[in-house]
PDB file of N, CA and C in Angstrom:
ATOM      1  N   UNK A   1      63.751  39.604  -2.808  1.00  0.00           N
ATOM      2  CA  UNK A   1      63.031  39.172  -1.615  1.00  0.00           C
ATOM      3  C   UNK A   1      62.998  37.655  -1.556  1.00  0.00           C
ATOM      4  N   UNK A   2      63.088  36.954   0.009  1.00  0.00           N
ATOM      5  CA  UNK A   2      63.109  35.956  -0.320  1.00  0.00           C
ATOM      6  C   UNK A   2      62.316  35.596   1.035  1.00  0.00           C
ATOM      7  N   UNK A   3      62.118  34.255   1.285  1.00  0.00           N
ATOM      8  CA  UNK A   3      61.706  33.473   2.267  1.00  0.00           C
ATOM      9  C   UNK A   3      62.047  32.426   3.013  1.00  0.00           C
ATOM     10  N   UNK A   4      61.571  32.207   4.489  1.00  0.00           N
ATOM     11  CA  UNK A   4      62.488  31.112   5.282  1.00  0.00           C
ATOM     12  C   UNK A   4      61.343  30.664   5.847  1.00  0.00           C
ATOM     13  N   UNK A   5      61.124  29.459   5.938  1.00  0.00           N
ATOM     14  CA  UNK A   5      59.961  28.875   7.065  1.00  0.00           C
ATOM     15  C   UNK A   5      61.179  28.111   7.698  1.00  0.00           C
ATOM     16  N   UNK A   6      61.121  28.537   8.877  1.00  0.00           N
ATOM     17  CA  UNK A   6      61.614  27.717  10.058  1.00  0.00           C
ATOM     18  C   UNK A   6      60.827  27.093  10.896  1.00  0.00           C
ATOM     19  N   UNK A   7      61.386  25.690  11.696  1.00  0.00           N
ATOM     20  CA  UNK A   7      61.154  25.331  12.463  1.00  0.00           C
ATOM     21  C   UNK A   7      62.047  25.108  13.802  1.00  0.00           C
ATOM     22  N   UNK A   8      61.544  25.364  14.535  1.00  0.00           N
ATOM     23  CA  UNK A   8      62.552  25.950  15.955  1.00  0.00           C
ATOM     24  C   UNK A   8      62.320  24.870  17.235  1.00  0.00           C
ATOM     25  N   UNK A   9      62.860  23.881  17.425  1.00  0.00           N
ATOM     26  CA  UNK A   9      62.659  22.963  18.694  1.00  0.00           C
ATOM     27  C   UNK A   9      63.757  23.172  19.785  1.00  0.00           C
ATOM     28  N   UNK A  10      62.882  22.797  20.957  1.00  0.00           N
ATOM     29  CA  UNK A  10      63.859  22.795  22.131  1.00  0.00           C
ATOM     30  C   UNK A  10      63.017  23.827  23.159  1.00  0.00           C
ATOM     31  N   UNK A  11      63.110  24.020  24.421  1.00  0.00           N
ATOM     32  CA  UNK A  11      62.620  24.896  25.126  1.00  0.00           C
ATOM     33  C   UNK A  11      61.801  26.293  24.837  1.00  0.00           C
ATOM     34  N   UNK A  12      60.941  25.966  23.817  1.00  0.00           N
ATOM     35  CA  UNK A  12      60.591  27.441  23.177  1.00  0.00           C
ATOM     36  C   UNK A  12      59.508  28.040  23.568  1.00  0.00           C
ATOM     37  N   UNK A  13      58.641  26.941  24.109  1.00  0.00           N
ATOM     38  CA  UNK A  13      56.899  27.828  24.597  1.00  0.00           C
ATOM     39  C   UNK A  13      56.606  27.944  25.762  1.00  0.00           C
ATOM     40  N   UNK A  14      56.302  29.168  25.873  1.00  0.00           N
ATOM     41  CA  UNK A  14      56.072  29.495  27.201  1.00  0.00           C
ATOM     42  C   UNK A  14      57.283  30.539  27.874  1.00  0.00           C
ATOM     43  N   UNK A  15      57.981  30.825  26.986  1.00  0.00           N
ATOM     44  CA  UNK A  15      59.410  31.167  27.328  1.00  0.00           C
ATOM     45  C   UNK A  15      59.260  32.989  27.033  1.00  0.00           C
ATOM     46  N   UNK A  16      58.162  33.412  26.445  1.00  0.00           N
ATOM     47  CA  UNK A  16      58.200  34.461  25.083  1.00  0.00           C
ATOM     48  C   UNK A  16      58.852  34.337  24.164  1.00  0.00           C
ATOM     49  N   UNK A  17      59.075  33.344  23.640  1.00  0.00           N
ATOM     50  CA  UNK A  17      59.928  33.242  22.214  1.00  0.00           C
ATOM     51  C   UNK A  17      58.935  33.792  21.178  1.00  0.00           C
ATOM     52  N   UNK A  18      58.005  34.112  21.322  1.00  0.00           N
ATOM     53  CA  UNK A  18      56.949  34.100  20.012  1.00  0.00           C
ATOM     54  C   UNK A  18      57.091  35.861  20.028  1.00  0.00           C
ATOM     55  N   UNK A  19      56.991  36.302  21.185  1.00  0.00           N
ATOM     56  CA  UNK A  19      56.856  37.863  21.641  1.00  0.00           C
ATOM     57  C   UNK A  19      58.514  38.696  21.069  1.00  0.00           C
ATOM     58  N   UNK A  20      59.280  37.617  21.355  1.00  0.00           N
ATOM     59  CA  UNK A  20      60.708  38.298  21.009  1.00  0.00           C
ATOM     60  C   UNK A  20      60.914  38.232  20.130  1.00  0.00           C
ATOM     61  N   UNK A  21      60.091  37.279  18.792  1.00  0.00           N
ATOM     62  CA  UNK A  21      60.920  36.582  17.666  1.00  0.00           C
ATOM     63  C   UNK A  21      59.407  38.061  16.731  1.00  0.00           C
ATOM     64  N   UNK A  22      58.745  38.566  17.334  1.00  0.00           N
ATOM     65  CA  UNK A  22      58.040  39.743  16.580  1.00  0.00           C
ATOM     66  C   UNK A  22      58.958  40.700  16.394  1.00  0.00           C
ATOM     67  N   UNK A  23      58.945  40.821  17.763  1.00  0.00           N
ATOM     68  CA  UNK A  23      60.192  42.337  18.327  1.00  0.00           C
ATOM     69  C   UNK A  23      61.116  42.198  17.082  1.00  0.00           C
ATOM     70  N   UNK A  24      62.014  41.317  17.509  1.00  0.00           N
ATOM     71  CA  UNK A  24      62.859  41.461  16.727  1.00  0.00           C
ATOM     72  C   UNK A  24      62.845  41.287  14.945  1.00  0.00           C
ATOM     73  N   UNK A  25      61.667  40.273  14.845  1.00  0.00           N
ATOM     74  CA  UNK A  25      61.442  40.784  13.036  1.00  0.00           C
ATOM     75  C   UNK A  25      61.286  41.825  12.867  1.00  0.00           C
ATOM     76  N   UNK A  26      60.162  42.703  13.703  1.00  0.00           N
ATOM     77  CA  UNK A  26      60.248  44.128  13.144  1.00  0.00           C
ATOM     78  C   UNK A  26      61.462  44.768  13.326  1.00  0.00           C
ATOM     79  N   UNK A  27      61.852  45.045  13.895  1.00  0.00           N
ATOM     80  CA  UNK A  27      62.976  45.803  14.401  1.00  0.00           C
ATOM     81  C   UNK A  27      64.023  45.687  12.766  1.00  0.00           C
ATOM     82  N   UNK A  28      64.259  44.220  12.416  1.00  0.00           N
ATOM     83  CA  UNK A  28      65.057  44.052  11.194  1.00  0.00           C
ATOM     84  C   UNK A  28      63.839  44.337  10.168  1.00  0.00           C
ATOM     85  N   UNK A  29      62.885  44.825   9.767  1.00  0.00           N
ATOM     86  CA  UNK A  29      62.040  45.599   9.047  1.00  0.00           C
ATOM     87  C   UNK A  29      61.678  43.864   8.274  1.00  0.00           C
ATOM     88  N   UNK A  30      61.750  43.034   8.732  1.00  0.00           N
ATOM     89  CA  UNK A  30      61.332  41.595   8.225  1.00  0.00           C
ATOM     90  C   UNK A  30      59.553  41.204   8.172  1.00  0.00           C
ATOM     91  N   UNK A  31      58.968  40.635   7.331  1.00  0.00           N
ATOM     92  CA  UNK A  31      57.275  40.969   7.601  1.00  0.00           C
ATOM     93  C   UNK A  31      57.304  39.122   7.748  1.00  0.00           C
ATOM     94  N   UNK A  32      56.054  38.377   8.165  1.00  0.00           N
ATOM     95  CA  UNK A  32      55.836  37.283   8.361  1.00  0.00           C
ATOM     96  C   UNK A  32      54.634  37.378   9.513  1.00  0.00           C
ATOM     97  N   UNK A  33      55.214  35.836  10.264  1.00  0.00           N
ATOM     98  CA  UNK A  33      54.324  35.380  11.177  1.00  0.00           C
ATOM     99  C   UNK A  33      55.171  34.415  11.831  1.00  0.00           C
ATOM    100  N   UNK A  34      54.825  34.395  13.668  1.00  0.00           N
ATOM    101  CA  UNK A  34      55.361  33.231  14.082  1.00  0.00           C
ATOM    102  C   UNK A  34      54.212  32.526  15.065  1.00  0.00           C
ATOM    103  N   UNK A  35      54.465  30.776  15.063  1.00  0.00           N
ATOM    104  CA  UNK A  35      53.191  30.211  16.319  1.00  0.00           C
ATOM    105  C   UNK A  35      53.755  29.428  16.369  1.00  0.00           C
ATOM    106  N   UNK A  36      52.943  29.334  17.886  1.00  0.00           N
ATOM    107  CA  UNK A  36      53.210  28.038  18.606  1.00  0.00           C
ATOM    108  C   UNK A  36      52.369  26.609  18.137  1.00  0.00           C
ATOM    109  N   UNK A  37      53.218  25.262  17.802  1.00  0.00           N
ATOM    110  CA  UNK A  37      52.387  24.210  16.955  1.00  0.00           C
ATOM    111  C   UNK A  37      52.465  23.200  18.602  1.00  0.00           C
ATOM    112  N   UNK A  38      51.328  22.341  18.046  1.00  0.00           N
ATOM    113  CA  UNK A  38      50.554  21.459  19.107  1.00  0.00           C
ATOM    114  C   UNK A  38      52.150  20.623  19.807  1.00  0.00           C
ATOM    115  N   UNK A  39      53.209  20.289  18.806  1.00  0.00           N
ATOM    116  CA  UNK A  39      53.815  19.468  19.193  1.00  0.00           C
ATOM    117  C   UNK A  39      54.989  19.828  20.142  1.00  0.00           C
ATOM    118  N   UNK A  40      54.814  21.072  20.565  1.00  0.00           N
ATOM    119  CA  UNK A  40      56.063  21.837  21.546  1.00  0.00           C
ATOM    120  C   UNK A  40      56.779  22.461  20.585  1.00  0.00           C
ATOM    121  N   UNK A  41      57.020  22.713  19.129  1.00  0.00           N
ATOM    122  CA  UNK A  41      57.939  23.294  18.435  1.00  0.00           C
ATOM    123  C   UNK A  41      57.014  24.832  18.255  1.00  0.00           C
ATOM    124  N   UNK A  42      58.158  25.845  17.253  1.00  0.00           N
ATOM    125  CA  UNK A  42      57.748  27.208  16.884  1.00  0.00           C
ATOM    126  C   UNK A  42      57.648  27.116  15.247  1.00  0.00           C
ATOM    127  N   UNK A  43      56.912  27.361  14.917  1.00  0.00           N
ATOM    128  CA  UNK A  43      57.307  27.882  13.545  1.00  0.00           C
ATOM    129  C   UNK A  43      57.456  29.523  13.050  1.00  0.00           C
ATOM    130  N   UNK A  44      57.977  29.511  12.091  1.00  0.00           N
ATOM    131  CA  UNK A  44      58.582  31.204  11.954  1.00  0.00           C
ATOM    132  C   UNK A  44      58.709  30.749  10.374  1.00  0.00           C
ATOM    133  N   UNK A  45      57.762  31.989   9.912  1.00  0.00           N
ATOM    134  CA  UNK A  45      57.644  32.325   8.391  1.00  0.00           C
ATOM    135  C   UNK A  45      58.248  33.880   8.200  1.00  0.00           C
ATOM    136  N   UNK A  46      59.101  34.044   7.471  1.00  0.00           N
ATOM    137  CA  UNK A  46      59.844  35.459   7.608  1.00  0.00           C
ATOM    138  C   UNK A  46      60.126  35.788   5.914  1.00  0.00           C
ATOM    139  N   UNK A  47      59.644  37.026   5.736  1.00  0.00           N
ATOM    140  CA  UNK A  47      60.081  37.078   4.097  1.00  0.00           C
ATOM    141  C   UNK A  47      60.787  38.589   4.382  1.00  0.00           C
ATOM    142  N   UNK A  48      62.070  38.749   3.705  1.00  0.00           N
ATOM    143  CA  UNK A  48      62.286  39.999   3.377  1.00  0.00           C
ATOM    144  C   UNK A  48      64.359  40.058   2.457  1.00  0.00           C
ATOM    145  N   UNK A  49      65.368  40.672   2.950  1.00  0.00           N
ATOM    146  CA  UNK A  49      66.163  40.424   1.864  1.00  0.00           C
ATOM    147  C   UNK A  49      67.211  39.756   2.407  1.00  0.00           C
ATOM    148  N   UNK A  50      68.137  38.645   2.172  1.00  0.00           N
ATOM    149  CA  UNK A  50      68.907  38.160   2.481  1.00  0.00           C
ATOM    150  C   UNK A  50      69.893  38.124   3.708  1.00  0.00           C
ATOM    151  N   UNK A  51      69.934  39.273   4.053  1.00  0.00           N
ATOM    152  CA  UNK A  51      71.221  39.890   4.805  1.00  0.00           C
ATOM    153  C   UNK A  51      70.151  39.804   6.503  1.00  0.00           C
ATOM    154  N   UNK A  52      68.902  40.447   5.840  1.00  0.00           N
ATOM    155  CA  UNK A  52      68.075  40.646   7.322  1.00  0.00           C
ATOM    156  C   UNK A  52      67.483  38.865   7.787  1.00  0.00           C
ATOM    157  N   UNK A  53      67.739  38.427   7.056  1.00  0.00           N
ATOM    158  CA  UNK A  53      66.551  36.763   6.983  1.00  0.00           C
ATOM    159  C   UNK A  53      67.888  36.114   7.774  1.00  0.00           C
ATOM    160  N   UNK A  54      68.944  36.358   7.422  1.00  0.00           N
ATOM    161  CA  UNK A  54      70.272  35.535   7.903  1.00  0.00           C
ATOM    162  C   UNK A  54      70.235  36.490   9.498  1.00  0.00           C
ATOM    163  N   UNK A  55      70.304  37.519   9.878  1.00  0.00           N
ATOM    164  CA  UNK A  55      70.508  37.980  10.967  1.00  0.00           C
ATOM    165  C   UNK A  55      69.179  37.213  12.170  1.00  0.00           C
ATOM    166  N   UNK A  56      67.999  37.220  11.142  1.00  0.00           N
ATOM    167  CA  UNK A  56      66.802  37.021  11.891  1.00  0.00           C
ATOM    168  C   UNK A  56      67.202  35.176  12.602  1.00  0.00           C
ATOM    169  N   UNK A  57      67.707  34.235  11.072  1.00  0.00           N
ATOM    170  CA  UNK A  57      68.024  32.930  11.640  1.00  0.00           C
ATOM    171  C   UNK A  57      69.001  33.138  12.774  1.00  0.00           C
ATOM    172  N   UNK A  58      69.926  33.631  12.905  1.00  0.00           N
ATOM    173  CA  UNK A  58      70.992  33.494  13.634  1.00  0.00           C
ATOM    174  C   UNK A  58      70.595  33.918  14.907  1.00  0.00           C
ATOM    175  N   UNK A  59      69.627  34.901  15.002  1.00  0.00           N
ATOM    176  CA  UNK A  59      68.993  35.139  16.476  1.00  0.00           C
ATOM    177  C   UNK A  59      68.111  34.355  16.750  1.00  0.00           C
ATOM    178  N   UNK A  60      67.397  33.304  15.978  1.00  0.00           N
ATOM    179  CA  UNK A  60      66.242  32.305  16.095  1.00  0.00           C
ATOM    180  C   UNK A  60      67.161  30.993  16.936  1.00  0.00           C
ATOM    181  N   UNK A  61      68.612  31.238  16.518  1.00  0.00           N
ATOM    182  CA  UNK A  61      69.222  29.917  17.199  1.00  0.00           C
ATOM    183  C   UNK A  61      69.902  30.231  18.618  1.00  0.00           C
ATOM    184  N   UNK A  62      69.695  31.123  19.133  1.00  0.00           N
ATOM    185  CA  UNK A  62      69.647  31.222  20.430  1.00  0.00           C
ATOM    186  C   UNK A  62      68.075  31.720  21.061  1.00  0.00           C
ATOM    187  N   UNK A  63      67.161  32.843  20.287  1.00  0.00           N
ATOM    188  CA  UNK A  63      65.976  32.827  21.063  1.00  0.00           C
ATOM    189  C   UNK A  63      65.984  33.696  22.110  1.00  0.00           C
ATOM    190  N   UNK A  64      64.174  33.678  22.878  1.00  0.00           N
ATOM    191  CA  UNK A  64      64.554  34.718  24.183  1.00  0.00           C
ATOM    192  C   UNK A  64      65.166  34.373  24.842  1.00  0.00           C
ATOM    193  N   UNK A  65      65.570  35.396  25.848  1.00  0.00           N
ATOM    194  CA  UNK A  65      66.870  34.616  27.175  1.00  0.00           C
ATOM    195  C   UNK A  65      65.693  33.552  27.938  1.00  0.00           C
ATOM    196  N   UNK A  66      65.047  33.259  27.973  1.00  0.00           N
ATOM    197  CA  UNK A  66      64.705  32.232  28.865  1.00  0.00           C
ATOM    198  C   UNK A  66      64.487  30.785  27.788  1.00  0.00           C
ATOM    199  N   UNK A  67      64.590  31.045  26.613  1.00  0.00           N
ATOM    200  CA  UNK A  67      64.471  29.858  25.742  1.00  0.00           C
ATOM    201  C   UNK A  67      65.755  29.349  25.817  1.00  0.00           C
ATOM    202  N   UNK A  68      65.278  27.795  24.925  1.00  0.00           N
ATOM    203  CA  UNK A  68      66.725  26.946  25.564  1.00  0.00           C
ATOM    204  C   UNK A  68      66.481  25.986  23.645  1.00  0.00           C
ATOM    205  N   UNK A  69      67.502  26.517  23.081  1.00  0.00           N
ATOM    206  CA  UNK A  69      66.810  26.154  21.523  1.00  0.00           C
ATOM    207  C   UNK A  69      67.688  24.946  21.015  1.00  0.00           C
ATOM    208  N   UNK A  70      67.062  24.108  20.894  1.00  0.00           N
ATOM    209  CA  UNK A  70      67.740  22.603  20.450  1.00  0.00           C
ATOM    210  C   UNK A  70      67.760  22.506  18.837  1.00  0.00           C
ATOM    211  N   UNK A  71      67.306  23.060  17.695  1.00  0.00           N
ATOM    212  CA  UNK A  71      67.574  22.561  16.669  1.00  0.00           C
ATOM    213  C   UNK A  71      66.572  23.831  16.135  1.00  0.00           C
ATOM    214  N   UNK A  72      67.553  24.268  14.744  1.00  0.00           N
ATOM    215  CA  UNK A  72      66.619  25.563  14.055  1.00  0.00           C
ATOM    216  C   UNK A  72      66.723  24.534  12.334  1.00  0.00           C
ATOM    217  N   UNK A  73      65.538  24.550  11.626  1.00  0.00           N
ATOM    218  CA  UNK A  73      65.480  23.534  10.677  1.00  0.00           C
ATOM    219  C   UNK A  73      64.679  24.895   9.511  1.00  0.00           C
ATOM    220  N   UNK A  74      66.050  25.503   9.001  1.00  0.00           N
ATOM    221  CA  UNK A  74      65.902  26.561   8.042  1.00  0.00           C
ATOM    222  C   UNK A  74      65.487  26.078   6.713  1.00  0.00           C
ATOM    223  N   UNK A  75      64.164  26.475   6.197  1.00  0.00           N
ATOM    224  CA  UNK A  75      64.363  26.200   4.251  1.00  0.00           C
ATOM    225  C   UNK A  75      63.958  27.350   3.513  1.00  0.00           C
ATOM    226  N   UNK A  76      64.733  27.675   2.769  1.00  0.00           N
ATOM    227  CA  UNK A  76      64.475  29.170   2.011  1.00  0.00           C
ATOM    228  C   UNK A  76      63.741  28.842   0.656  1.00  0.00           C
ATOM    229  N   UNK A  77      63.350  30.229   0.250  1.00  0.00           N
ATOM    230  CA  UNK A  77      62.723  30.321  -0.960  1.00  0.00           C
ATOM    231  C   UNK A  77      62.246  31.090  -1.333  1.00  0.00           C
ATOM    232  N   UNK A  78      61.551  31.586  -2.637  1.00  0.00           N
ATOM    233  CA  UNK A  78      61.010  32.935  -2.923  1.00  0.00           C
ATOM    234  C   UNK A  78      60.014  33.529  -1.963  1.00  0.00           C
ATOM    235  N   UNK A  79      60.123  34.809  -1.623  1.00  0.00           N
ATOM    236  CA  UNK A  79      59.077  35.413  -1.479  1.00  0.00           C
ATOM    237  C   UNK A  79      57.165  34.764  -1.858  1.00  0.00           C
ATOM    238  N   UNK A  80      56.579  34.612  -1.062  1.00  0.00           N
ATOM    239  CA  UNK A  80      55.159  34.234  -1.490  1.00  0.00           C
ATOM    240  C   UNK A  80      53.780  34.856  -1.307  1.00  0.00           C
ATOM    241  N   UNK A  81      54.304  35.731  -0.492  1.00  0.00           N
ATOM    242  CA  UNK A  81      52.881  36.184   0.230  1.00  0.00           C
ATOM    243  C   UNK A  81      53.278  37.943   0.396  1.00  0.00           C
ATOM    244  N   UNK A  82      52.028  38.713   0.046  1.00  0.00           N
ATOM    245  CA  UNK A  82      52.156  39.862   0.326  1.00  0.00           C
ATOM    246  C   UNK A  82      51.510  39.954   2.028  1.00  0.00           C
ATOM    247  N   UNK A  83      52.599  40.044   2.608  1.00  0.00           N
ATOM    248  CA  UNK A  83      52.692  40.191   4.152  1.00  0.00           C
ATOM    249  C   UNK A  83      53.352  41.837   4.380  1.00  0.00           C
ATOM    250  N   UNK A  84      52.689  42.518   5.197  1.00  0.00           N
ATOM    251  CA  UNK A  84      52.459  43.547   5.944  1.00  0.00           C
ATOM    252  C   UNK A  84      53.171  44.196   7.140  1.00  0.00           C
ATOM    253  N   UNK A  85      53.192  42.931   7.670  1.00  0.00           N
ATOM    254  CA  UNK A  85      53.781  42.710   8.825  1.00  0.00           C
ATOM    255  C   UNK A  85      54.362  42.048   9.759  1.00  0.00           C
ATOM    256  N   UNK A  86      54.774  41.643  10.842  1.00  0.00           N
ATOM    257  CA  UNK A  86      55.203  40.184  11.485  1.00  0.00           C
ATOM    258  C   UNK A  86      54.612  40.325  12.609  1.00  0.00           C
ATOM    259  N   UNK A  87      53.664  38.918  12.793  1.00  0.00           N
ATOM    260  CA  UNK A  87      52.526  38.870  13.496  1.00  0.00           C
ATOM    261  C   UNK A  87      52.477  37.408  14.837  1.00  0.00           C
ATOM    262  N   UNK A  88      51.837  37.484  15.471  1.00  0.00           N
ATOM    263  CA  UNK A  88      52.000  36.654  16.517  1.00  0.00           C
ATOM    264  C   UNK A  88      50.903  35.881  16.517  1.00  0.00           C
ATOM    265  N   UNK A  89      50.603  34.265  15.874  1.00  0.00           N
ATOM    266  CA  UNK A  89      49.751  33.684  15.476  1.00  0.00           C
ATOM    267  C   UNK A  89      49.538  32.909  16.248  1.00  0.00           C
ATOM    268  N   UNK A  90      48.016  32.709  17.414  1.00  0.00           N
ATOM    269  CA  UNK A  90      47.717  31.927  17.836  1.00  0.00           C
ATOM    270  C   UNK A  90      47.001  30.597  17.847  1.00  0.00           C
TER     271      UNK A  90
END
């Protein structure tokens, strides 16, 4: 198990990026959390196994269809948190 905190800039709030980027963690059985930060960016905390964390980035760099994503700023690392689920943090 491992972990990615991303940070996601470019057209992202307000768009449902936060609503799609759940959907689709669950869907890849991925547990975490994603929110919207004061400065217009997303952050996205995602823990689960390699193969699903890489599918999850690669859909984070395009986003919902109405997002418009300028820069995905990936850093991996162990697993940290017993997370449950992937949640939509306001």
């Amino acid at each position: 198990m491992h972990r990615i905190d991303v940070i996601v800039t470019g057209q992202v709030q307000g768009v449902w990026f936060r609503r799609n980027t759940q959907e689709k963690a669950r869907e890849l059985c991925i547990t975490g959390w994603v929110r919207n930060e004061s400065d217009g960016t997303v952050t996205v905390v995602a823990e689960g196994n390699d193969k699903l964390l890489i599918k999850l980035a690669k859909w984070l760099e395009i986003g919902s269809p109405d997002a418009n994503v300028d820069t995905l700023k990936v850093n991996w690392g162990d697993a940290k948190e017993k997370l449950n689920s992937f949640d939509v943090i306001k």
